[in-house]
PDB file of N, CA and C in Angstrom:
ATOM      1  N   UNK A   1      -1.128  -9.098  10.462  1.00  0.00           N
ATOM      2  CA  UNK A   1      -0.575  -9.762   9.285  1.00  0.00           C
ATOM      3  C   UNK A   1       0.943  -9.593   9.316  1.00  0.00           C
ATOM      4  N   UNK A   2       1.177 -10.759   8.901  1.00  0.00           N
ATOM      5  CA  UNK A   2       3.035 -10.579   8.995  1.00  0.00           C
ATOM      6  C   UNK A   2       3.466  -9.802   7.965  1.00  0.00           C
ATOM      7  N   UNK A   3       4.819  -9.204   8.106  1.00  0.00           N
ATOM      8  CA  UNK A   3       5.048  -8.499   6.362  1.00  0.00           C
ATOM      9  C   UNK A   3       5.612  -9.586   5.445  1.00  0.00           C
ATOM     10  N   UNK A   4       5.893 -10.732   5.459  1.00  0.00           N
ATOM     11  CA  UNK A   4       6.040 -11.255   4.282  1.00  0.00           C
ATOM     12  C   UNK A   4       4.485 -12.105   3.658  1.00  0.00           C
ATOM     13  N   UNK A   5       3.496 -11.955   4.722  1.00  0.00           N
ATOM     14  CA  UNK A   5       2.257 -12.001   4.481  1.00  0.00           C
ATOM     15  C   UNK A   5       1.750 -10.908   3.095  1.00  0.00           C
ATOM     16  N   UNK A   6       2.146  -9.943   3.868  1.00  0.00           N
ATOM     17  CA  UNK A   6       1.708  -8.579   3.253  1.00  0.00           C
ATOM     18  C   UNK A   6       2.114  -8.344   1.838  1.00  0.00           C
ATOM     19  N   UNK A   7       3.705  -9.026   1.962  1.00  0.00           N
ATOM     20  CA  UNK A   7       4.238  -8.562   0.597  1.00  0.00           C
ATOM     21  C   UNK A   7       3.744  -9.657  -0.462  1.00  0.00           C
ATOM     22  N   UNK A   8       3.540 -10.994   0.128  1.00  0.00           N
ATOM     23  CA  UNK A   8       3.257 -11.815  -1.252  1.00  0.00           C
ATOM     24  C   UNK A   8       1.471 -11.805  -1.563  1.00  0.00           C
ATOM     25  N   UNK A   9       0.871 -11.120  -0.851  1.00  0.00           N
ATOM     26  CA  UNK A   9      -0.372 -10.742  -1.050  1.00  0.00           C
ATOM     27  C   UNK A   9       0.022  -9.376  -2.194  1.00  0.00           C
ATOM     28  N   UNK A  10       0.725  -8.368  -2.328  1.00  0.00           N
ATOM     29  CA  UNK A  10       1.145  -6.876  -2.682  1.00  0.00           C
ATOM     30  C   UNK A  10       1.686  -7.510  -4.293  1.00  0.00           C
ATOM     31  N   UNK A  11       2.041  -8.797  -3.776  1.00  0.00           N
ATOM     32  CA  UNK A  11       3.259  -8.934  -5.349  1.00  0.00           C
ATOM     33  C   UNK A  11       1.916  -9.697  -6.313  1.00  0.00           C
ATOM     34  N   UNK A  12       0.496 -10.324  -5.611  1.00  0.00           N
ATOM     35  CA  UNK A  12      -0.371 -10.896  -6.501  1.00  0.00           C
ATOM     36  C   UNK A  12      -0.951 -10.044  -6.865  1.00  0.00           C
ATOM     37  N   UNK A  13      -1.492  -8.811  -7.125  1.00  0.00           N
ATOM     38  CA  UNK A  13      -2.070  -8.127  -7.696  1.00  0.00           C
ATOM     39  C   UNK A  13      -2.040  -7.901  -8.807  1.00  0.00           C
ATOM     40  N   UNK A  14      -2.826  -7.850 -10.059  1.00  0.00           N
ATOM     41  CA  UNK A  14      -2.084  -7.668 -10.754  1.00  0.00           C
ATOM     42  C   UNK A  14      -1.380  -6.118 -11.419  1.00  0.00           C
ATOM     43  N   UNK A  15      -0.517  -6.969 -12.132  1.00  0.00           N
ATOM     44  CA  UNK A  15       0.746  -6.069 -12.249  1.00  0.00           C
ATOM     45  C   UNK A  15       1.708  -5.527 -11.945  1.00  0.00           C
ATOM     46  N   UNK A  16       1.477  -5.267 -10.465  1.00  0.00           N
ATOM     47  CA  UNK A  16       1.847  -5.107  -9.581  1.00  0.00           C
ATOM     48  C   UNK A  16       3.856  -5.500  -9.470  1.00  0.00           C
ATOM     49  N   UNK A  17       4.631  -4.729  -9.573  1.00  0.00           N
ATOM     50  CA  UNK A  17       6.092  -4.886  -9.241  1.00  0.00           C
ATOM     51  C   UNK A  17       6.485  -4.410  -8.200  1.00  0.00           C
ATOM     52  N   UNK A  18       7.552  -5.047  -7.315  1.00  0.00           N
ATOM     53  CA  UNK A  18       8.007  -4.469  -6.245  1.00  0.00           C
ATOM     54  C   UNK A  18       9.882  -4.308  -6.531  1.00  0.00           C
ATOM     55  N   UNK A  19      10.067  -3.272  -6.102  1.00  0.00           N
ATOM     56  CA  UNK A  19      11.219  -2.868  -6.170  1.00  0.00           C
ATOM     57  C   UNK A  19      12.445  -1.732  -4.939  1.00  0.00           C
ATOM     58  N   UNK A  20      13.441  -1.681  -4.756  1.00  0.00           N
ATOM     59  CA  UNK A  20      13.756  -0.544  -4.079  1.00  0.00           C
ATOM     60  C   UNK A  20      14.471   0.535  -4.553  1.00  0.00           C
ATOM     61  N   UNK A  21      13.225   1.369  -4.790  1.00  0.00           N
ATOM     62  CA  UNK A  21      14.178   2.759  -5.486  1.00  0.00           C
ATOM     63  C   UNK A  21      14.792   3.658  -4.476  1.00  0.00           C
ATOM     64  N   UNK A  22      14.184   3.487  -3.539  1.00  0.00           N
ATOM     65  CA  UNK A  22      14.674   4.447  -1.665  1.00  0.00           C
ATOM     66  C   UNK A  22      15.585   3.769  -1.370  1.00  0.00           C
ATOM     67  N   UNK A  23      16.465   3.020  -1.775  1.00  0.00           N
ATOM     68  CA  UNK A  23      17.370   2.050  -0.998  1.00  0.00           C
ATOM     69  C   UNK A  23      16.561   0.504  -0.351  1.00  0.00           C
ATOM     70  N   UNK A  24      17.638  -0.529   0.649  1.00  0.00           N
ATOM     71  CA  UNK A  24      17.310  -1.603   0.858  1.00  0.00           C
ATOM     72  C   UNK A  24      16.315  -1.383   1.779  1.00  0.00           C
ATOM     73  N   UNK A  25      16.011  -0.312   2.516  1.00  0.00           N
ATOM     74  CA  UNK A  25      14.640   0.054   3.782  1.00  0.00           C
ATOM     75  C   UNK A  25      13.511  -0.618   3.573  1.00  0.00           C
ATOM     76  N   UNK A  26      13.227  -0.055   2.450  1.00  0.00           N
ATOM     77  CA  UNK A  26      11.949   0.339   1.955  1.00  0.00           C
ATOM     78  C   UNK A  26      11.382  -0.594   0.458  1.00  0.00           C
ATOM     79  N   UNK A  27      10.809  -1.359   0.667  1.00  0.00           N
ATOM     80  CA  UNK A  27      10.114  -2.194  -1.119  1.00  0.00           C
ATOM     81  C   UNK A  27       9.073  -1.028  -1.163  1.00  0.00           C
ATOM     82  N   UNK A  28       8.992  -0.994  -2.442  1.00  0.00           N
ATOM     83  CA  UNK A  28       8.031  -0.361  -3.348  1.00  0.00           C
ATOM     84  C   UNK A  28       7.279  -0.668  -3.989  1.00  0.00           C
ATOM     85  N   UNK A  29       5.986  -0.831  -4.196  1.00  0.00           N
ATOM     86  CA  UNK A  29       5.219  -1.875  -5.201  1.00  0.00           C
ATOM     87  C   UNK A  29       4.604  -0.896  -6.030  1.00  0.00           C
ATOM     88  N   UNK A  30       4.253  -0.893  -7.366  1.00  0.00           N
ATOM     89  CA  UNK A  30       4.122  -0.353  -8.250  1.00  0.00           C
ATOM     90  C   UNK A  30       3.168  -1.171  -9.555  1.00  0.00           C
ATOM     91  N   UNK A  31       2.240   0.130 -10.086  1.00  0.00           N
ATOM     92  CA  UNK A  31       1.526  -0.454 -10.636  1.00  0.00           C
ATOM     93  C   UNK A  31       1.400   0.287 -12.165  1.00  0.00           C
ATOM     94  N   UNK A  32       1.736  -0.281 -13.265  1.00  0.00           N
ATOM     95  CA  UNK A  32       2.303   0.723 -13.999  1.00  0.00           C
ATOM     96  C   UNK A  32       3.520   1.477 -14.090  1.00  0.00           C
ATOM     97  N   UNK A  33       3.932   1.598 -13.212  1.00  0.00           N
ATOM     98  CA  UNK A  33       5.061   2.520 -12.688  1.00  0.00           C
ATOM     99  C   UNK A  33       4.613   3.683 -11.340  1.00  0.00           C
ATOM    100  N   UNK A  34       3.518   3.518 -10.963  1.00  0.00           N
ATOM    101  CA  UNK A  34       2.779   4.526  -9.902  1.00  0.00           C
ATOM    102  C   UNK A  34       2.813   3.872  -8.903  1.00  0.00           C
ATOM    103  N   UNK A  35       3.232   4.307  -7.997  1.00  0.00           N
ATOM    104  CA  UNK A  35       3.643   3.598  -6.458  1.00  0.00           C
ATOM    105  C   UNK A  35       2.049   3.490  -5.806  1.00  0.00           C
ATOM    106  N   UNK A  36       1.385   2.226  -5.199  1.00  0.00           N
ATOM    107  CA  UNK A  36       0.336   2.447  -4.135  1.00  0.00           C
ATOM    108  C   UNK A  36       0.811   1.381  -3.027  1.00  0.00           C
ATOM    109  N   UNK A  37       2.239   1.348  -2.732  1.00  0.00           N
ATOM    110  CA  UNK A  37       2.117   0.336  -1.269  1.00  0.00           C
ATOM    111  C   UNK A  37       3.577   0.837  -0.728  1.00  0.00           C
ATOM    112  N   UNK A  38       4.019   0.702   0.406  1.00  0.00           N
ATOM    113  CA  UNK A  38       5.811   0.744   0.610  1.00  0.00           C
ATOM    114  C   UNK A  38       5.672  -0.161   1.896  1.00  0.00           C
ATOM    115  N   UNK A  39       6.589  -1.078   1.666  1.00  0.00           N
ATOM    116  CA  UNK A  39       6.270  -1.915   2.994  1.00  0.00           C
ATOM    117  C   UNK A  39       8.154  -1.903   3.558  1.00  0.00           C
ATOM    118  N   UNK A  40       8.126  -1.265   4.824  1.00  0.00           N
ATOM    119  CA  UNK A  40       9.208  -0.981   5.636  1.00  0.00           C
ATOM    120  C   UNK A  40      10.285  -2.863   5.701  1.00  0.00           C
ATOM    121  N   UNK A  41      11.427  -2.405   5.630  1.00  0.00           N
ATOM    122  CA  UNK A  41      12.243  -3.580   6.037  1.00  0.00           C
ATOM    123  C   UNK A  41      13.271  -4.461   6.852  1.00  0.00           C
ATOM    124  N   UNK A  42      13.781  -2.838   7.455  1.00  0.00           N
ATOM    125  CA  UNK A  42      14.477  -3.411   8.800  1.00  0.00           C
ATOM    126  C   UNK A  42      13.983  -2.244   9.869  1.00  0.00           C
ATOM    127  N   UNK A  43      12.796  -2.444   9.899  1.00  0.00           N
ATOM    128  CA  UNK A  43      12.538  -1.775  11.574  1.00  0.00           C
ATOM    129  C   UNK A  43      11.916  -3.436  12.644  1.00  0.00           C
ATOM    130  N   UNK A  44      11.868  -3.417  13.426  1.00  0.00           N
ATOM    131  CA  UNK A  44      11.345  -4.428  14.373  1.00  0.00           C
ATOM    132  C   UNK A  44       9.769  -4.773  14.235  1.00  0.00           C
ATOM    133  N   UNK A  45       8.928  -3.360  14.169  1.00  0.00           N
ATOM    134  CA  UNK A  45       7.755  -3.711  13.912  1.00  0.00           C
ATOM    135  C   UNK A  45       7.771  -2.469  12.335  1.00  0.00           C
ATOM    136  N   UNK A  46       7.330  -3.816  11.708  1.00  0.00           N
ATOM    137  CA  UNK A  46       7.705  -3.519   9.834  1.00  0.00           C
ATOM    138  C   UNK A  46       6.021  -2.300   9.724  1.00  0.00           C
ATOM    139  N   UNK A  47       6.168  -1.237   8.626  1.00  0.00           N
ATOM    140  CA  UNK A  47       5.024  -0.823   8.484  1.00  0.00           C
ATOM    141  C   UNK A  47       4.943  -0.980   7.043  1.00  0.00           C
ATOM    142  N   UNK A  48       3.661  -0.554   6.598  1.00  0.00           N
ATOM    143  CA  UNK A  48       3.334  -0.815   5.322  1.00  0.00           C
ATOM    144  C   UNK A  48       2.415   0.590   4.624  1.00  0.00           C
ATOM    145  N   UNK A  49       2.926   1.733   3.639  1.00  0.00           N
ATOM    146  CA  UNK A  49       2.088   2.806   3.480  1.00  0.00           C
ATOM    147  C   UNK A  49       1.345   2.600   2.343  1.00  0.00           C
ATOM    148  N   UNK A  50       0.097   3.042   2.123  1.00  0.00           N
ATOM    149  CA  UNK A  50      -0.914   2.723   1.395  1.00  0.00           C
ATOM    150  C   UNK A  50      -1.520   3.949   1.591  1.00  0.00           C
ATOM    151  N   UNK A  51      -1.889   4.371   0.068  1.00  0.00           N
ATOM    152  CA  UNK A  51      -2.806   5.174  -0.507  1.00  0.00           C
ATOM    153  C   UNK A  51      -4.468   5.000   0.261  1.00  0.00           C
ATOM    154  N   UNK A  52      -4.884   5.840   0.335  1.00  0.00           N
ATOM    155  CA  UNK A  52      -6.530   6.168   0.738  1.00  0.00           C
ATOM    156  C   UNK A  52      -7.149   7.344   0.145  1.00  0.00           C
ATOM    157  N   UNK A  53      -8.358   7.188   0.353  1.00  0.00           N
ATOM    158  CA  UNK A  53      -8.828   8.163   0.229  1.00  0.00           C
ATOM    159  C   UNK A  53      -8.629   9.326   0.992  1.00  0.00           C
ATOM    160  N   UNK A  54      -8.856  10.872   1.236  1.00  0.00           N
ATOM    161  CA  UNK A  54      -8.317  11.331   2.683  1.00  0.00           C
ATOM    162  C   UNK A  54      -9.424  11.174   3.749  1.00  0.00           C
ATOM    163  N   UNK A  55     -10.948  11.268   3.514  1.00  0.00           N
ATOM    164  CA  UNK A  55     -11.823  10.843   4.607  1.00  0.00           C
ATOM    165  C   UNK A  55     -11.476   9.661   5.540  1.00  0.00           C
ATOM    166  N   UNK A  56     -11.436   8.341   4.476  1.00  0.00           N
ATOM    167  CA  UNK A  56     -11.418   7.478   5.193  1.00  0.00           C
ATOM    168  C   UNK A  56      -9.796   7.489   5.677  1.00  0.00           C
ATOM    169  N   UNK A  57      -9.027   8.131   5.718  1.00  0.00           N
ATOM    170  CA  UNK A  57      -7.133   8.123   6.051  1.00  0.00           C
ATOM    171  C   UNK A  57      -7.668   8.998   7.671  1.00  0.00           C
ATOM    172  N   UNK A  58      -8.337   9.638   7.646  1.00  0.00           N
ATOM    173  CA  UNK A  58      -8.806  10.405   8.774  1.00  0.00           C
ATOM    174  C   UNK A  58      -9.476   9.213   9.799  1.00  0.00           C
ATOM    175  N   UNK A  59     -10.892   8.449   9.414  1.00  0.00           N
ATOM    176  CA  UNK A  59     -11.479   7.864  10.449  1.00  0.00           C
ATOM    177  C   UNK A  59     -10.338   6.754  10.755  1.00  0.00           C
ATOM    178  N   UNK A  60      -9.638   6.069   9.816  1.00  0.00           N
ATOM    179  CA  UNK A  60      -8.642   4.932  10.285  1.00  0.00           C
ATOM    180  C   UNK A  60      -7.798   5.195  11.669  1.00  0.00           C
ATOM    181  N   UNK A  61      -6.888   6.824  11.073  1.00  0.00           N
ATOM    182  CA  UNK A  61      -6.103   6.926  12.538  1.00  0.00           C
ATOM    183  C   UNK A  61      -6.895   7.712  13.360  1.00  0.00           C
ATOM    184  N   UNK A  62      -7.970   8.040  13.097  1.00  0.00           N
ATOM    185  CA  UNK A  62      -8.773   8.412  14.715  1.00  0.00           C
ATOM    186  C   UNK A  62      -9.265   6.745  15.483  1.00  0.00           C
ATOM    187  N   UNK A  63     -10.031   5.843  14.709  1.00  0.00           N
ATOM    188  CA  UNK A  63      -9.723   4.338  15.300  1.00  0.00           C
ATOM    189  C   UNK A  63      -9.138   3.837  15.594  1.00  0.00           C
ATOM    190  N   UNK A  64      -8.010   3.839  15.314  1.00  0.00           N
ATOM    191  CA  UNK A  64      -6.855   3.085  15.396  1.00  0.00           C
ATOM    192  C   UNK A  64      -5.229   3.065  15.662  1.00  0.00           C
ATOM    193  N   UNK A  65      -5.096   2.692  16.867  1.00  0.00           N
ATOM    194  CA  UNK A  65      -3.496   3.193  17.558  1.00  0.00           C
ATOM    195  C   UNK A  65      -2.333   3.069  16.209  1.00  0.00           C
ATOM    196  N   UNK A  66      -2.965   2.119  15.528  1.00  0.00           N
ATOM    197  CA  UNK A  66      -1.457   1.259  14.283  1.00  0.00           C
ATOM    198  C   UNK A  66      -1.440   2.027  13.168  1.00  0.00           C
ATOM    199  N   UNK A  67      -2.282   3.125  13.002  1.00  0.00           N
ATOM    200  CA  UNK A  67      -2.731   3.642  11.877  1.00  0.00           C
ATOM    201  C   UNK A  67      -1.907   4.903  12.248  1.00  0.00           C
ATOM    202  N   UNK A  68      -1.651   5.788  11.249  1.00  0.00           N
ATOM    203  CA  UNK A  68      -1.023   7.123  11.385  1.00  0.00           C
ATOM    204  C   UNK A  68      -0.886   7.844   9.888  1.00  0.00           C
ATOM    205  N   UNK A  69      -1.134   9.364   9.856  1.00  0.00           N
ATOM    206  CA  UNK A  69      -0.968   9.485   8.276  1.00  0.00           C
ATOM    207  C   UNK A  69       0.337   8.931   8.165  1.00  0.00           C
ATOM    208  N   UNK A  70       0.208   9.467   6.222  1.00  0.00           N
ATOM    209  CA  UNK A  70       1.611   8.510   5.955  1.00  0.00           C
ATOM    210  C   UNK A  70       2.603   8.901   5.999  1.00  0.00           C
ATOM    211  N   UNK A  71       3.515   8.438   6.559  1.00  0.00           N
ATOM    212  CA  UNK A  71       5.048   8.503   6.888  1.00  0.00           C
ATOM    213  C   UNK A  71       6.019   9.095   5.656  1.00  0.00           C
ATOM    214  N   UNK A  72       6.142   9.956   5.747  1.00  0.00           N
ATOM    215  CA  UNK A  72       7.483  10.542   4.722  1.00  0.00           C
ATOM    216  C   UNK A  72       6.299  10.349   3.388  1.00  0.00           C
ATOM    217  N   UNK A  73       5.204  10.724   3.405  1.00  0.00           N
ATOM    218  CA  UNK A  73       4.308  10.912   2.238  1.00  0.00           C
ATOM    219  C   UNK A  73       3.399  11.890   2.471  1.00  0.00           C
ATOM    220  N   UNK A  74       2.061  12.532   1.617  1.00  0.00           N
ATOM    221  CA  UNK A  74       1.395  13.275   1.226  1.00  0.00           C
ATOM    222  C   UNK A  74       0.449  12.838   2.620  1.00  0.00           C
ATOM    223  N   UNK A  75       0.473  13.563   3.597  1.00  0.00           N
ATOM    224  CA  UNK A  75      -0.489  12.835   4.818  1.00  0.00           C
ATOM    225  C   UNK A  75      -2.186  12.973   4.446  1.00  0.00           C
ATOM    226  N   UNK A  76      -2.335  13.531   3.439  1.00  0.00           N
ATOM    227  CA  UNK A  76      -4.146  13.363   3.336  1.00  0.00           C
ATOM    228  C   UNK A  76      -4.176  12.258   2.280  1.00  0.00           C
ATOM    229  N   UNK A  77      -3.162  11.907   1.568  1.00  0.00           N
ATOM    230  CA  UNK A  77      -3.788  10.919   0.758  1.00  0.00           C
ATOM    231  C   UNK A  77      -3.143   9.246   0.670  1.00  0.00           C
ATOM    232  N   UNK A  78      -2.391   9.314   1.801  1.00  0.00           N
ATOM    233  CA  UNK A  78      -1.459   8.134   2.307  1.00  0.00           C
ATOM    234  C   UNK A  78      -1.360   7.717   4.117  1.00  0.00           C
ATOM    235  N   UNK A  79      -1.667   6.978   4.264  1.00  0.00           N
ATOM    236  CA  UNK A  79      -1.619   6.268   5.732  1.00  0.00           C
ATOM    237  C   UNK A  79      -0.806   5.337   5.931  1.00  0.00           C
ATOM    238  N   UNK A  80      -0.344   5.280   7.067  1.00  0.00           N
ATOM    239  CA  UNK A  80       1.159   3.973   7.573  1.00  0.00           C
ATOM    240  C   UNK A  80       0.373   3.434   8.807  1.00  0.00           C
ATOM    241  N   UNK A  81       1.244   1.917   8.475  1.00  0.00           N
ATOM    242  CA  UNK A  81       0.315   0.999   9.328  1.00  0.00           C
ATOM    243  C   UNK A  81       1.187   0.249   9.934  1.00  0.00           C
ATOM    244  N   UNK A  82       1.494  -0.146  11.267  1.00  0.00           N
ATOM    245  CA  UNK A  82       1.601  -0.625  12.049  1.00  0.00           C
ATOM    246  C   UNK A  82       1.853  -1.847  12.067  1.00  0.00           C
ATOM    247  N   UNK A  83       2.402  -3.290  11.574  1.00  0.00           N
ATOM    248  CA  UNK A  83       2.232  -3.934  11.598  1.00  0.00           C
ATOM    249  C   UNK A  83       1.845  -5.118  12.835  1.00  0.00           C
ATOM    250  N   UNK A  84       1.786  -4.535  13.469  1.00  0.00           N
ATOM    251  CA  UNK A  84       1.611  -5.160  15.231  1.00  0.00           C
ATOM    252  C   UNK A  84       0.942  -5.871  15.442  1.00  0.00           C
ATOM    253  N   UNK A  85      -0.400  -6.567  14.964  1.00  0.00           N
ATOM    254  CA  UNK A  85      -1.071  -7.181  15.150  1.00  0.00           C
ATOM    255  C   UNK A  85      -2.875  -6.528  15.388  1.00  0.00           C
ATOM    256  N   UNK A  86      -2.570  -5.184  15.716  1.00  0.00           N
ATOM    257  CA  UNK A  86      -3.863  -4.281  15.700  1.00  0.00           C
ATOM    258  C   UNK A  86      -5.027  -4.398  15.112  1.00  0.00           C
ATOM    259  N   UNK A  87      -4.826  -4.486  13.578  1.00  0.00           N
ATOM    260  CA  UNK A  87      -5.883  -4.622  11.809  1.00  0.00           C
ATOM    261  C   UNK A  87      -5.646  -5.983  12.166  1.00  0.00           C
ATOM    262  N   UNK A  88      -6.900  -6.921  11.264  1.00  0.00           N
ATOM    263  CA  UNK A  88      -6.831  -8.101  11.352  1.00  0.00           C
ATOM    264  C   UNK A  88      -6.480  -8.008   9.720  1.00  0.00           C
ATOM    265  N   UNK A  89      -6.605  -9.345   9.355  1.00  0.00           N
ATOM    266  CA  UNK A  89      -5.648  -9.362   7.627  1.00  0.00           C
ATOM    267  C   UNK A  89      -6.857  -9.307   7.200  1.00  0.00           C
ATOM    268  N   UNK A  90      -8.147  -8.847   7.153  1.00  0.00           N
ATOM    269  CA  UNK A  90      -9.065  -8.933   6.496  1.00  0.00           C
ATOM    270  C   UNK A  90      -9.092  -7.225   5.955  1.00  0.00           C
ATOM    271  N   UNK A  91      -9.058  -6.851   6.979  1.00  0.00           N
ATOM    272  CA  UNK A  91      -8.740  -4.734   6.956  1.00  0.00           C
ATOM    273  C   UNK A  91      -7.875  -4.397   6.363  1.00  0.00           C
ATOM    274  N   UNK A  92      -6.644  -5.247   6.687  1.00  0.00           N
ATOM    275  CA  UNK A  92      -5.606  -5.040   5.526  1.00  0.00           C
ATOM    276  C   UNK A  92      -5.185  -5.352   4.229  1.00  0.00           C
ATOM    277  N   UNK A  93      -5.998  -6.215   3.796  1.00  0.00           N
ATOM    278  CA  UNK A  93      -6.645  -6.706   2.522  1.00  0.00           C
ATOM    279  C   UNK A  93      -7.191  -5.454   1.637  1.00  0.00           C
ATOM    280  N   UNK A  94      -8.213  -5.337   2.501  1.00  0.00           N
ATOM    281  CA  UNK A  94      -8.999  -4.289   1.564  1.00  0.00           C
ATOM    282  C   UNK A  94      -8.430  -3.035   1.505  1.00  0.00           C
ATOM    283  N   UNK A  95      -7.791  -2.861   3.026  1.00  0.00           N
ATOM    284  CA  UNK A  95      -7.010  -1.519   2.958  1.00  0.00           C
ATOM    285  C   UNK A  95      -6.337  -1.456   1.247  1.00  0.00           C
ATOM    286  N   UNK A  96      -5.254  -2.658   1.444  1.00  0.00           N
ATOM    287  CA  UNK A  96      -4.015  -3.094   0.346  1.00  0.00           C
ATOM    288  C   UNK A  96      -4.958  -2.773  -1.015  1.00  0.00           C
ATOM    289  N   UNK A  97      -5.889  -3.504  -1.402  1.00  0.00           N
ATOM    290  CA  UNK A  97      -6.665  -3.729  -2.380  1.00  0.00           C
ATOM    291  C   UNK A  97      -7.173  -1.675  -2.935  1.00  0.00           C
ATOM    292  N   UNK A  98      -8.121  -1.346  -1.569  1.00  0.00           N
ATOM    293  CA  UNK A  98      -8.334   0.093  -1.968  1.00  0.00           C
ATOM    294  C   UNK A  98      -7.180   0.941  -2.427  1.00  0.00           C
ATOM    295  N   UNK A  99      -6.359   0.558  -1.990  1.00  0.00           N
ATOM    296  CA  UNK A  99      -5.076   1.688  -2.547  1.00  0.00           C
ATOM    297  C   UNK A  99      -4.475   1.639  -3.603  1.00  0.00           C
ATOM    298  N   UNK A 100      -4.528  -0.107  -3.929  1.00  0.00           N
ATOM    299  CA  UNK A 100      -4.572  -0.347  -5.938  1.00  0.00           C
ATOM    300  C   UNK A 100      -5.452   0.213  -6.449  1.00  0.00           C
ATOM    301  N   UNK A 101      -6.589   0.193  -5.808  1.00  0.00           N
ATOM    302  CA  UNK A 101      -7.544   0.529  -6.945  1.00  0.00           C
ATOM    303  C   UNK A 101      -7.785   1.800  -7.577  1.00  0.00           C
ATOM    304  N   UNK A 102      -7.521   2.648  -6.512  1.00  0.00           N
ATOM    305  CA  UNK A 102      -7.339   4.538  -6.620  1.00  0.00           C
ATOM    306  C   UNK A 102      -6.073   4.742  -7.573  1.00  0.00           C
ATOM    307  N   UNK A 103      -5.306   4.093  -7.853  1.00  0.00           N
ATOM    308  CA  UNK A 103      -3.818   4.042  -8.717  1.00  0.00           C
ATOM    309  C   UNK A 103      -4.377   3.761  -9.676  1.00  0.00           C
ATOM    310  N   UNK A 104      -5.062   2.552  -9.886  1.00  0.00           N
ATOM    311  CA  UNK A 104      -5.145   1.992 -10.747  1.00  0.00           C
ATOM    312  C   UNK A 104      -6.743   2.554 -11.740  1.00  0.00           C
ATOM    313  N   UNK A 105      -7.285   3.566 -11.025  1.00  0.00           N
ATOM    314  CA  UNK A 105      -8.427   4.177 -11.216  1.00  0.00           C
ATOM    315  C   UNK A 105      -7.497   5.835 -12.171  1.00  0.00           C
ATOM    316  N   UNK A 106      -6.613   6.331 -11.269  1.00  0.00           N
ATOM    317  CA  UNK A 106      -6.063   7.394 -11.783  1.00  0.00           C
ATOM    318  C   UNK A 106      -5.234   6.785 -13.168  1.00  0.00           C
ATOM    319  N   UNK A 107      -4.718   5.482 -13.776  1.00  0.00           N
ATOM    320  CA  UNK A 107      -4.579   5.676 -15.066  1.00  0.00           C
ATOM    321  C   UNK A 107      -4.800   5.744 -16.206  1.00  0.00           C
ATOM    322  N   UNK A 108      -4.299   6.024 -17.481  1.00  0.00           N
ATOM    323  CA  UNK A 108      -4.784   6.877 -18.630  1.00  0.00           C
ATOM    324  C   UNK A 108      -5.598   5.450 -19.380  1.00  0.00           C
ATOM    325  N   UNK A 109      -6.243   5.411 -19.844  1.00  0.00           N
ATOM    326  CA  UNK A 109      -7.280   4.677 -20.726  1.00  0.00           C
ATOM    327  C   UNK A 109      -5.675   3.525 -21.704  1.00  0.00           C
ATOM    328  N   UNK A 110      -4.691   4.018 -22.007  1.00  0.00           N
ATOM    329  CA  UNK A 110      -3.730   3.235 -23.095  1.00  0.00           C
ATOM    330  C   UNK A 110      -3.559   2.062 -21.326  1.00  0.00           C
ATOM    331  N   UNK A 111      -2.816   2.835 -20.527  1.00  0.00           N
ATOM    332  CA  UNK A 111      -2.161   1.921 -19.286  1.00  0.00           C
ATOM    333  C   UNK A 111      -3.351   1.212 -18.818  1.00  0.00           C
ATOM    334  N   UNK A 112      -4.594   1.436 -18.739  1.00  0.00           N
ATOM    335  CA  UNK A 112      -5.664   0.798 -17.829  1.00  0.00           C
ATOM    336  C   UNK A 112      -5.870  -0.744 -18.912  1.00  0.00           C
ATOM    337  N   UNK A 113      -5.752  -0.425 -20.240  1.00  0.00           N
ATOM    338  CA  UNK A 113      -5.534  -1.093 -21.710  1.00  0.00           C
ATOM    339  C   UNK A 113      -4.533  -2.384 -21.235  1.00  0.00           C
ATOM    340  N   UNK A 114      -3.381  -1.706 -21.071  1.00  0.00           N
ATOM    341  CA  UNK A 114      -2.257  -2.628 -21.190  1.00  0.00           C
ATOM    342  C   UNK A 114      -2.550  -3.448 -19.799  1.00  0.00           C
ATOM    343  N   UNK A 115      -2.928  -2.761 -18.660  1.00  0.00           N
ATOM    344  CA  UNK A 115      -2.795  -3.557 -17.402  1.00  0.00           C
ATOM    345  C   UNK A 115      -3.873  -4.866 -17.801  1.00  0.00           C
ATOM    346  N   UNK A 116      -4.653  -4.545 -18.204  1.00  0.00           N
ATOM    347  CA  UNK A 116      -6.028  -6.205 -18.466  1.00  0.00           C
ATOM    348  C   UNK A 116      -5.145  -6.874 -19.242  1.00  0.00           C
ATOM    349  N   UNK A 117      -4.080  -6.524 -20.128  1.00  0.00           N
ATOM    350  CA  UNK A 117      -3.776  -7.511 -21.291  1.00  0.00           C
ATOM    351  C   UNK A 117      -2.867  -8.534 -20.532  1.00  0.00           C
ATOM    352  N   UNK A 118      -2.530  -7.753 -19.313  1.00  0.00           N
ATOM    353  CA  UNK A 118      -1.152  -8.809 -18.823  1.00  0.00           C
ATOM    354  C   UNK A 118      -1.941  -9.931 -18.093  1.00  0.00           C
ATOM    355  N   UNK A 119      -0.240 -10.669 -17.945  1.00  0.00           N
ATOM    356  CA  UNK A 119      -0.688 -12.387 -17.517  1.00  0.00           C
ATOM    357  C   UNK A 119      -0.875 -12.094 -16.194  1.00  0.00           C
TER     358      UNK A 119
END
């Protein structure tokens, strides 16, 4: 998947904002205000870090050359990905999708409230 694939798939979610609080490197997408994506911006081959579970953050980079814990994050509960062509956009879908959902699972009953109300 290309990264501007990646990112306008990241920006439909809902609620979902992207921003750079690390500087121009790095977008941030945010849900609530709780980070579950960072998609890299001037390297050659762009990566993209996403929240997991830590089991499945384990079988990914034992499968997979593009996969690696996550980069400058919590390595059991974040994985970096490769954008190379490795994952097909279907893996990275759900990857993208599972890592909202664990964010979006960890907030408080008022924010989980407000996130359904939006457009």
């Amino acid at each position: 998947m290309r990264k501007n694939k990646i990112e306008k798939y990241l920006s439909k979610l809902k609620g979902a904002e992207g921003s750079y609080p690390f500087g121009s490197e790095a977008l941030v997408y945010k849900v609530m205000g709780k980070m579950f994506a960072l998609v890299s911006q001037k390297e050659e081959i762009p990566r993209v870090t996403l929240k997991c579970a830590p089991a499945d953050g384990e079988v990914l980079v034992g499968q997979f050359e593009s996969v690696v814990p996550g980069y400058y994050m919590n390595k059991k509960h974040w994985i970096t990905i490769s954008l190379a062509g490795e994952l097909d956009d279907e893996i990275l879908t759900d990857l993208v999708d599972g890592s909202y959902e664990l964010v979006v699972a960890k907030l408080s009953k008022a924010e989980k409230t407000k996130l359904e109300n939006k457009q």
